[in-house]
Protein backbone atom coordinates (compact mmCIF):
# COMPACT_ATOMS: atom_id res chain seq x y z
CA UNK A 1 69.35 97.11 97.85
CA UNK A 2 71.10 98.21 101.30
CA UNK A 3 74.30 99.36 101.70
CA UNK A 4 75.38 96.41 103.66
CA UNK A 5 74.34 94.03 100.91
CA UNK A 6 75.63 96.08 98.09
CA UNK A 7 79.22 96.06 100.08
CA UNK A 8 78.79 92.42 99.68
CA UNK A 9 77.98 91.70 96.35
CA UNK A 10 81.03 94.55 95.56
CA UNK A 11 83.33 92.40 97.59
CA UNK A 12 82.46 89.25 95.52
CA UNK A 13 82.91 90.90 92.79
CA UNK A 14 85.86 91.37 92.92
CA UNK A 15 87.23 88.47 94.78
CA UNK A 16 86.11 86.58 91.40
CA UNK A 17 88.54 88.51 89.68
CA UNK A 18 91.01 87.77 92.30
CA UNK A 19 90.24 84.12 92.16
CA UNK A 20 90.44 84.04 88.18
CA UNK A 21 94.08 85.82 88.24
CA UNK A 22 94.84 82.91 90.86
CA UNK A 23 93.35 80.06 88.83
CA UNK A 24 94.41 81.60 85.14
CA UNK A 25 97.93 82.91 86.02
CA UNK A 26 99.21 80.92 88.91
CA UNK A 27 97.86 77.38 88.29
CA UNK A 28 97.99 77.76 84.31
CA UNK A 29 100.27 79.99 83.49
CA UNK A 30 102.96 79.88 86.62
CA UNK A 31 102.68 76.32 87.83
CA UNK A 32 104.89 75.43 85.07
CA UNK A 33 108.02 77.93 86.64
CA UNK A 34 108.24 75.98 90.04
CA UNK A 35 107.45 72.76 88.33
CA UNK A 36 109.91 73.05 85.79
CA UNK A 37 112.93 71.84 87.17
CA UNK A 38 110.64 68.84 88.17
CA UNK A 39 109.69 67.62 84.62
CA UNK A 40 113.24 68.14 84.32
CA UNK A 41 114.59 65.67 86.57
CA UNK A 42 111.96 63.31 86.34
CA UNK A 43 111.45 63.69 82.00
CA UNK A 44 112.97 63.93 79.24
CA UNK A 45 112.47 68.16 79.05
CA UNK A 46 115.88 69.72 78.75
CA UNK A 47 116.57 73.79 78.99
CA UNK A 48 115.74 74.09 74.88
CA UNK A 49 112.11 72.32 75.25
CA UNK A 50 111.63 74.05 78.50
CA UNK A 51 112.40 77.67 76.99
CA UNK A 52 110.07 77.02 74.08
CA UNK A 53 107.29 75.48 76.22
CA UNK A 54 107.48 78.73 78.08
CA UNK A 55 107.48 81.04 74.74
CA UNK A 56 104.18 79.52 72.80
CA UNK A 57 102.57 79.80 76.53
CA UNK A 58 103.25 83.82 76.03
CA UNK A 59 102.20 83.87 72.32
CA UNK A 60 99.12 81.96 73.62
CA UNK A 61 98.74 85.07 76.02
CA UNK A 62 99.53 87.19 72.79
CA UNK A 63 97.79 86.39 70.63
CA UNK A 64 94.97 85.98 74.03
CA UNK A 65 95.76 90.06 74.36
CA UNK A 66 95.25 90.92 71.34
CA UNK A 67 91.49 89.41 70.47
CA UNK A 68 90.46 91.26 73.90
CA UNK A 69 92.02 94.61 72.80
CA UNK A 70 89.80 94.09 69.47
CA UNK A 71 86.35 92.86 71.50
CA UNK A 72 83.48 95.88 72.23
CA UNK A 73 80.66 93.63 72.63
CA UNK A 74 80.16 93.00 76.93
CA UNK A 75 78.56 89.93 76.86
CA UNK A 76 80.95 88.65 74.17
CA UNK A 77 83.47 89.44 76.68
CA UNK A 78 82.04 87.90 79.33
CA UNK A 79 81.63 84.63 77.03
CA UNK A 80 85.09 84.39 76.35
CA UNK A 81 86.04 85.10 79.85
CA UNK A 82 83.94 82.24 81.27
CA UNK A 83 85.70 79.84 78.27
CA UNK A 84 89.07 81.00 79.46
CA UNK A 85 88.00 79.76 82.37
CA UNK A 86 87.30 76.02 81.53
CA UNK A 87 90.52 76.39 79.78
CA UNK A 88 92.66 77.00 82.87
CA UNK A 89 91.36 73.73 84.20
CA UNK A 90 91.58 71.89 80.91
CA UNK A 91 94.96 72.78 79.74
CA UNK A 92 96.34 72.28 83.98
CA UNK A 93 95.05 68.82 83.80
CA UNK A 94 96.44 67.78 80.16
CA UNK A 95 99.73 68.51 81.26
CA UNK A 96 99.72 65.53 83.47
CA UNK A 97 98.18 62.86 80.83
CA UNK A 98 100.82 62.95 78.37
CA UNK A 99 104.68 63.18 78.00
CA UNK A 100 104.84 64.14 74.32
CA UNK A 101 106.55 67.75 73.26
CA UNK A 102 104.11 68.64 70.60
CA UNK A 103 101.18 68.07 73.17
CA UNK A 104 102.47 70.03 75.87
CA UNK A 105 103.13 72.70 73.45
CA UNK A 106 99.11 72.89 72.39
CA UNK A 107 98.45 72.67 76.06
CA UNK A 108 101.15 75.77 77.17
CA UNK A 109 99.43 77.39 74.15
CA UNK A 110 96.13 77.33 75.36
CA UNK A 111 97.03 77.91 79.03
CA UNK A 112 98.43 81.59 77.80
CA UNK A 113 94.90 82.17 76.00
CA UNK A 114 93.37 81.67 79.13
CA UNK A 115 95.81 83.61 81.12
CA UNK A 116 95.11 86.67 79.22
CA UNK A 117 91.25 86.34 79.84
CA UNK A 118 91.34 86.94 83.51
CA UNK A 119 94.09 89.94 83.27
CA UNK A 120 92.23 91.44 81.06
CA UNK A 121 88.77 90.70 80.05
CA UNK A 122 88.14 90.27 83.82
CA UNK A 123 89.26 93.66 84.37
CA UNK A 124 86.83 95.22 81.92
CA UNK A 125 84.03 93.13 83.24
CA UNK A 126 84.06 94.07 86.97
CA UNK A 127 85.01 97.45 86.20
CA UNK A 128 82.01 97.48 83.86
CA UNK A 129 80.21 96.15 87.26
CA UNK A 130 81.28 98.77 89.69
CA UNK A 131 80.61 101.86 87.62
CA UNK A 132 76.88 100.25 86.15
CA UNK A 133 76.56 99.94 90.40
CA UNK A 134 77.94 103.41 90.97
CA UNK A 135 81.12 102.02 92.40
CA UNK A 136 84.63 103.41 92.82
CA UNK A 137 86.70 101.52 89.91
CA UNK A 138 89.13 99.98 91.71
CA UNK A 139 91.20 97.10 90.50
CA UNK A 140 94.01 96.61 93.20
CA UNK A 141 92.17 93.57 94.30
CA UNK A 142 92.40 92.25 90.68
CA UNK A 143 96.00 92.46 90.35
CA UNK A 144 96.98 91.60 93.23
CA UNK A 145 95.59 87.91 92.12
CA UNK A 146 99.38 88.10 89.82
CA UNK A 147 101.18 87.88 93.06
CA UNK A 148 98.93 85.69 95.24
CA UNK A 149 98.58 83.08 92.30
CA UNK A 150 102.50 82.97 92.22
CA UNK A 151 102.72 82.39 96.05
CA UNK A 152 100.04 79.61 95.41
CA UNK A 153 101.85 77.94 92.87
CA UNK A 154 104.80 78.34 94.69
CA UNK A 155 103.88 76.92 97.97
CA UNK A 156 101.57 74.35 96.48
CA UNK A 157 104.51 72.16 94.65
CA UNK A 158 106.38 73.26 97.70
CA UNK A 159 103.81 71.15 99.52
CA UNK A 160 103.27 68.27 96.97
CA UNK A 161 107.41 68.33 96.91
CA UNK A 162 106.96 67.19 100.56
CA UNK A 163 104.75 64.52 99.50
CA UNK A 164 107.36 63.28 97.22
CA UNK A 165 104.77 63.40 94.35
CA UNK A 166 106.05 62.85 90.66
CA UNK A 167 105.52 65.66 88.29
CA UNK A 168 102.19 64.06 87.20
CA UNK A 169 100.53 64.02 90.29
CA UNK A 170 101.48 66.99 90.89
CA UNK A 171 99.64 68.35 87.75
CA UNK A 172 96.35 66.50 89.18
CA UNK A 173 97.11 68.18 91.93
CA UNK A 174 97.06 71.86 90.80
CA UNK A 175 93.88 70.92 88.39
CA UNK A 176 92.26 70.05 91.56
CA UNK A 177 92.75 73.33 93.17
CA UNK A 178 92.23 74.55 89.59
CA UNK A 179 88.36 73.11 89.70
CA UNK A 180 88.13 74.84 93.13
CA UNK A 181 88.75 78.54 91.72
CA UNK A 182 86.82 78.09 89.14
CA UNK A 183 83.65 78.29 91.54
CA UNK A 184 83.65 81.55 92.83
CA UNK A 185 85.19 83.28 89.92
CA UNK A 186 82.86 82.13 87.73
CA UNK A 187 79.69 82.21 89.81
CA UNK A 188 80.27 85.56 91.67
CA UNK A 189 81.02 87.52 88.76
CA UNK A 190 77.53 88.67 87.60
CA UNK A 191 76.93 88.24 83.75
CA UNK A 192 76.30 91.99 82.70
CA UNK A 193 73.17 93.32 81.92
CA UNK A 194 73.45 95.06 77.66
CA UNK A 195 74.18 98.51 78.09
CA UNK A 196 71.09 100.87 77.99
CA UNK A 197 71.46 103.79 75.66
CA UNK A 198 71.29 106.28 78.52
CA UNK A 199 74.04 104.46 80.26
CA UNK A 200 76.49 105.82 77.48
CA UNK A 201 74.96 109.59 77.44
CA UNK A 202 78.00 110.71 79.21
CA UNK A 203 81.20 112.72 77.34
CA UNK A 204 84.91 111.08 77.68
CA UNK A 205 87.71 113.06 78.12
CA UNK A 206 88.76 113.85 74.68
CA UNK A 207 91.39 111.11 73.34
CA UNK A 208 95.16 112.84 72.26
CA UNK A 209 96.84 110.30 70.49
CA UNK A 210 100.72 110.43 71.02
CA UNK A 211 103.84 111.84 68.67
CA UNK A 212 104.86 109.04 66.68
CA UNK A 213 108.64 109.43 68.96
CA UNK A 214 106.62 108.70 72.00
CA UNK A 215 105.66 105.34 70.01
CA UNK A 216 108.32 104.41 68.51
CA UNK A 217 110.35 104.81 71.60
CA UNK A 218 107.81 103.41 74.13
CA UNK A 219 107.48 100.42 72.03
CA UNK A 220 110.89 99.81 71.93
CA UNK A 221 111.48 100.25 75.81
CA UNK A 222 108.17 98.37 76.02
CA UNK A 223 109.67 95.25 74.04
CA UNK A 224 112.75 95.60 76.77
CA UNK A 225 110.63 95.23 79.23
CA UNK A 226 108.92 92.29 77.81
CA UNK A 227 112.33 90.64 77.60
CA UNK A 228 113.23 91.14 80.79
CA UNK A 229 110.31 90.41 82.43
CA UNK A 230 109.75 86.87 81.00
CA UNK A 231 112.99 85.32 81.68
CA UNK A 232 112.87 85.49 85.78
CA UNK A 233 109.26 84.62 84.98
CA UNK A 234 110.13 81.48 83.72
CA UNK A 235 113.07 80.19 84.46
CA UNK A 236 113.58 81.74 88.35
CA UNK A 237 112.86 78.01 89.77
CA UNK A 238 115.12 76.59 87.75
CA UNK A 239 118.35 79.11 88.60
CA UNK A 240 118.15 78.93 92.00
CA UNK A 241 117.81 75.06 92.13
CA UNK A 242 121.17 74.57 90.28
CA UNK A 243 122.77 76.57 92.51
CA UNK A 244 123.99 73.95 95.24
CA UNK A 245 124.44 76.21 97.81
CA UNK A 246 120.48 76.85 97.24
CA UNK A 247 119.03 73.97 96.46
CA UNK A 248 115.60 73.74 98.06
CA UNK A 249 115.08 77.42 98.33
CA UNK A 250 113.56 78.07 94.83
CA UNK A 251 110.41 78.11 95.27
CA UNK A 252 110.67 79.89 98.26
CA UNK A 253 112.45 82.81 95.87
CA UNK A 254 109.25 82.31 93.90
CA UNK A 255 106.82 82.82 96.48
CA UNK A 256 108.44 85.72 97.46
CA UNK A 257 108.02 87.20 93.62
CA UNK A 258 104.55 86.98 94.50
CA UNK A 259 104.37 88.44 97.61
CA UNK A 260 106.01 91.30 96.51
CA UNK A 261 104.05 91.43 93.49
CA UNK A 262 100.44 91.78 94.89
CA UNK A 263 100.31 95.20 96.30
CA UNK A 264 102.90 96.43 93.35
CA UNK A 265 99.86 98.16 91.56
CA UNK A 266 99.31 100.21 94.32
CA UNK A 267 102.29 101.15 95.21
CA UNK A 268 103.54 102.24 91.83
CA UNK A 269 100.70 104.33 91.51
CA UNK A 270 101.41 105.94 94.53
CA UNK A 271 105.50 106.18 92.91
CA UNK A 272 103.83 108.25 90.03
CA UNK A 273 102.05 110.30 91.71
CA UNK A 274 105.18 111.74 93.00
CA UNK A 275 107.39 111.59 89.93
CA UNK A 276 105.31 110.85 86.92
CA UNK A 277 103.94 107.85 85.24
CA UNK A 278 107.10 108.12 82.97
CA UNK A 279 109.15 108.90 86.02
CA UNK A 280 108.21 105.86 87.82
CA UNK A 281 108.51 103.62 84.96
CA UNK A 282 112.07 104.48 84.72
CA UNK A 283 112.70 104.03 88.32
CA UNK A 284 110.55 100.62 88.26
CA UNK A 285 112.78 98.97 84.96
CA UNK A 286 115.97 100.62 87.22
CA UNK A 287 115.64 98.61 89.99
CA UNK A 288 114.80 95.28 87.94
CA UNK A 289 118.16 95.46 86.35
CA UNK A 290 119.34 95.09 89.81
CA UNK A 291 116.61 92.77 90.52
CA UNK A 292 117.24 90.16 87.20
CA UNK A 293 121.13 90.56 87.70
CA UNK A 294 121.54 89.48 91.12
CA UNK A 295 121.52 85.53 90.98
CA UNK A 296 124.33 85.92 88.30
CA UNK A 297 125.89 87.84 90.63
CA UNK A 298 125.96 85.80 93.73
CA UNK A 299 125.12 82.69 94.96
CA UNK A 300 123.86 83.55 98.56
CA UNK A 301 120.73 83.33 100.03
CA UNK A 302 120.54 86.69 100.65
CA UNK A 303 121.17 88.28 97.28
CA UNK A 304 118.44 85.45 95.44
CA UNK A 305 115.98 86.90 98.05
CA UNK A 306 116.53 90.24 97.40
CA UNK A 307 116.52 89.43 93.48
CA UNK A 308 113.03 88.10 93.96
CA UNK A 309 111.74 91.07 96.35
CA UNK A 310 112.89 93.53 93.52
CA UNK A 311 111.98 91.44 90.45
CA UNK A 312 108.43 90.79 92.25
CA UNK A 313 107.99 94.63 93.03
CA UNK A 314 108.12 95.62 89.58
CA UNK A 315 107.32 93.41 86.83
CA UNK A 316 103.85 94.32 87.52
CA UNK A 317 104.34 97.68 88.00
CA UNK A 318 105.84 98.38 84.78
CA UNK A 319 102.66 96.82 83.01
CA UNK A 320 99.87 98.72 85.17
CA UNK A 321 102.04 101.72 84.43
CA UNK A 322 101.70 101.63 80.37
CA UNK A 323 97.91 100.68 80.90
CA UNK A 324 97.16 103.17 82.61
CA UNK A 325 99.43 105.57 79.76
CA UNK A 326 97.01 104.03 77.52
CA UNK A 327 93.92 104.72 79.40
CA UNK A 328 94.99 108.75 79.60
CA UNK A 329 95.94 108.92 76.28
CA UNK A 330 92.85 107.10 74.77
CA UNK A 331 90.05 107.76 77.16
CA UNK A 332 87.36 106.23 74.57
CA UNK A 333 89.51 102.97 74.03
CA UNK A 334 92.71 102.37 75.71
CA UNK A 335 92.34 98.71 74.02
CA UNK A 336 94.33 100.96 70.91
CA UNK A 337 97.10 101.79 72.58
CA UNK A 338 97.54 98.48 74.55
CA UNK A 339 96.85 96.55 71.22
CA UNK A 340 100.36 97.86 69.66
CA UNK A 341 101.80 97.64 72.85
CA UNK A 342 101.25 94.18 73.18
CA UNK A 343 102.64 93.50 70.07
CA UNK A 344 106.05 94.49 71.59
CA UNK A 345 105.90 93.23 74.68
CA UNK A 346 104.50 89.95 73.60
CA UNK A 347 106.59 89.55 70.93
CA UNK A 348 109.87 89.76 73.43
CA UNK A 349 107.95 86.99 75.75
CA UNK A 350 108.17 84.47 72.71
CA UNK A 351 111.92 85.34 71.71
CA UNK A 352 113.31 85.67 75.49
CA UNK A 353 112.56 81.98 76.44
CA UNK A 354 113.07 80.20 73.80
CA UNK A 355 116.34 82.00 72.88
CA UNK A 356 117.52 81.81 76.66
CA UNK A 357 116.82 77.92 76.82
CA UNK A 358 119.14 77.36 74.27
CA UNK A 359 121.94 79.49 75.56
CA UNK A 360 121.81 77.15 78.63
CA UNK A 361 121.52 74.30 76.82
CA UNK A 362 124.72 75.05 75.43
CA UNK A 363 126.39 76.30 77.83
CA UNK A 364 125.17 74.38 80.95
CA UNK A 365 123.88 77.93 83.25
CA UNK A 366 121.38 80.49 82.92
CA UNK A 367 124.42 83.45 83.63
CA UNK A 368 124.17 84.22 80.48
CA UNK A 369 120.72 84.47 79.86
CA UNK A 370 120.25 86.57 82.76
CA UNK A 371 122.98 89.63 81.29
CA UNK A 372 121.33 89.49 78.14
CA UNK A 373 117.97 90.18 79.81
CA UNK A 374 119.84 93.08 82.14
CA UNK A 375 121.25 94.38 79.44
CA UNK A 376 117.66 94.64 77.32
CA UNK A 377 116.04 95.62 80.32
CA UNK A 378 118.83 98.78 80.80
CA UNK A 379 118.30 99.90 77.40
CA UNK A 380 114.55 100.33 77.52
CA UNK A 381 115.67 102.56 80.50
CA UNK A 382 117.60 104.74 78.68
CA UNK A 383 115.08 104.64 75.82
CA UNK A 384 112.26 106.34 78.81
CA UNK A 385 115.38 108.48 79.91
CA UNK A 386 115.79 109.93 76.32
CA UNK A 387 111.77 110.09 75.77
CA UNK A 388 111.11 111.89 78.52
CA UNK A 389 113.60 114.64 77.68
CA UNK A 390 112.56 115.10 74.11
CA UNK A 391 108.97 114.10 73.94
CA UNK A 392 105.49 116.56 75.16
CA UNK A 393 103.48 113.98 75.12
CA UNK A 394 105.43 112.13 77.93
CA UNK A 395 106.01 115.49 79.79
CA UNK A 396 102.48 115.91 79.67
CA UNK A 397 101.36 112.48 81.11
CA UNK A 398 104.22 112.94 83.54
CA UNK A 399 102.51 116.45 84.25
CA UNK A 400 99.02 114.73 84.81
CA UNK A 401 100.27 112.12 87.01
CA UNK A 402 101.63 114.34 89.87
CA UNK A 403 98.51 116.52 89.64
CA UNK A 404 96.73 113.88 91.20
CA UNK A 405 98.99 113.76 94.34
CA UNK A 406 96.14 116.43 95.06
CA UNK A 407 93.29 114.62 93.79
């Protein structure tokens, strides 16, 4: 095979990973934030229903999380990968043929299942691709589908808004562009070939399995995170729209999220190469305090713009940062480490909406909602703070991190 043709197939590669994270987490998983205060208007959903629509989508992704951290088996993987799939599409276009709670519960469910195929079964199959092809590992590309899925969600009800389409048509609309994705991520993504026994005859680094303080306090910081994380998620749309100053310019706020989003990987692990992967994790759940806080703060343009620049630049960042924690500290399966990490953060993503829907409900605005997320998201900070003082474990990761700056 030439180089020119090997470039290629590398490239498609990993654009089907890009197109899954677009068709997985933007049409099923994120299509529901701008379209949210939609169904509102135009159905009976109130804040409560809305909150725990959004919370059995993350348990979906969960429980989704969990299975893959427990899978070995590559063409198992890549099974359940292609299902997740057909599940994007299914559970995008069942949203628009009923009206009824429990339905659009199973639905939400199954759309989080799906979402956590492409994040991360995708990711172990093309980086099982690129090293079987003697390629650099690189998943940027991947990731970066988060953010461009958002600003395709985004900008596609923005569009179908301008159409003056209900919120079922809209639905058909994002299964149709859900049915187009589903093309080239699922035929440009070779199935893999069953590992040869000589392809594992090479030696891992050795795995050095952390203090239980360093879990115990990265789990906790880790469930902050979670917290935080989900409720600008979800309900980002939706506070911006109420604002009347702003109405019109939430999903704009959105698509912003994802363009600052898509090169966040990147750029955070440029961040801790400088100052340590714990070291940029605090500075990355910092500024999101800032970042979540804002819209209760003010109501101008200006500061819900800069909430969604700040909140887009590091949700993602925070999670590539504890995967690749994981991957250091368990070389031979970082699935361990994310496994009871997951637990934590998913386990906030369930609480945070369904709890913060019912605080508006009952008190009319999201203010609230959004202090109580701050306020999580500020003491996971402090948790890193304290575990970086105390603990080797992070010193050493922190250690390992800036010795790459001269990789």
């Amino acid at each position: 095979m030439g180089a020119s043709e090997m470039k290629s197939r590398r490239l498609k590669v990993l654009l089907a990973g890009l197109f899954s994270q677009i068709l997985c987490i933007g049409v099923a998983r994120f299509a529901y934030t701008p379209l949210l205060p939609v169904m509102q208007q135009q159905t009976w959903l109130g804040d409560a229903e809305g909150g725990w629509l959004a919370a059995l989508n993350y348990s979906g992704y969960m429980l989704g999380a969990l299975v893959a951290a427990s899978i070995r088996g590559i063409q198992l993987k890549d099974t359940l990968f292609r299902i997740g799939l057909v599940l994007a599409v299914l559970s995008t276009a069942g949203m628009a043929l009923s009206e009824h709670f429990w339905v659009w519960a199973g639905l939400r469910f199954v759309a989080g299942l799906s979402s956590s195929g492409s994040m991360l079964l995708a990711s172990g199959l093309i980086l099982h691709w690129l090293i079987s092809h003697q390629q650099r590992g690189e998943l940027g590309i991947h990731f970066a589908g988060v953010g461009v899925g958002i600003v395709v969600a985004a900008l596609a009800v923005e569009a179908m808004l301008g159409l003056a389409l209900d919120w079922r048509a809209q639905w058909w609309g994002f299964t149709l562009l859900a049915v187009a994705l589903l093309l080239p991520a699922w035929c440009w993504l070779p199935r893999p070939a069953p590992v040869s026994s000589k392809a594992t005859q090479y030696t891992l680094p050795q795995d050095t399995p952390p203090s239980a303080t360093f879990m115990r306090l990265m789990m906790a910081a880790y469930f902050c995170a979670g917290y935080g994380f989900v409720i600008s998620a979800t309900f980002i749309v939706t506070i911006v729209e109420r604002e009347p100053l702003l109405a019109g310019a939430g999903n704009w706020a959105f698509a912003l999220v994802g363009l600052a989003a898509a090169p966040a990987v990147m750029l955070w692990d440029l961040v801790a190469r400088r100052i340590g992967y714990l070291g940029a994790l605090i500075l990355a759940m910092a500024i999101q305090v800032v970042g979540i806080l804002l819209p209760a703060l003010t109501a101008s343009l200006a500061g819900v713009l800069l909430s969604a620049v700040l909140y887009g630049g590091t949700f993602l960042g925070c999670v590539s940062l504890v995967l690749t924690m994981a991957g250091r500290l368990y070389p031979s399966s970082p699935a361990r480490l994310m496994g009871k990490m997951t637990l934590g953060y998913g386990s906030a993503q369930i609480l945070a909406p369904a709890l913060t829907g019912m605080i508006a409900e009952r008190t009319g605005h999201y203010g609230l909602g959004l202090w109580l997320a701050a306020g999580f998201v500020a003491l996971g900070t402090v948790l890193l703070v304290w575990l970086r003082g105390v603990d080797q474990t992070a010193q050493q990761l922190d250690a390992e991190a800036k010795a790459r700056l001269y990789d």
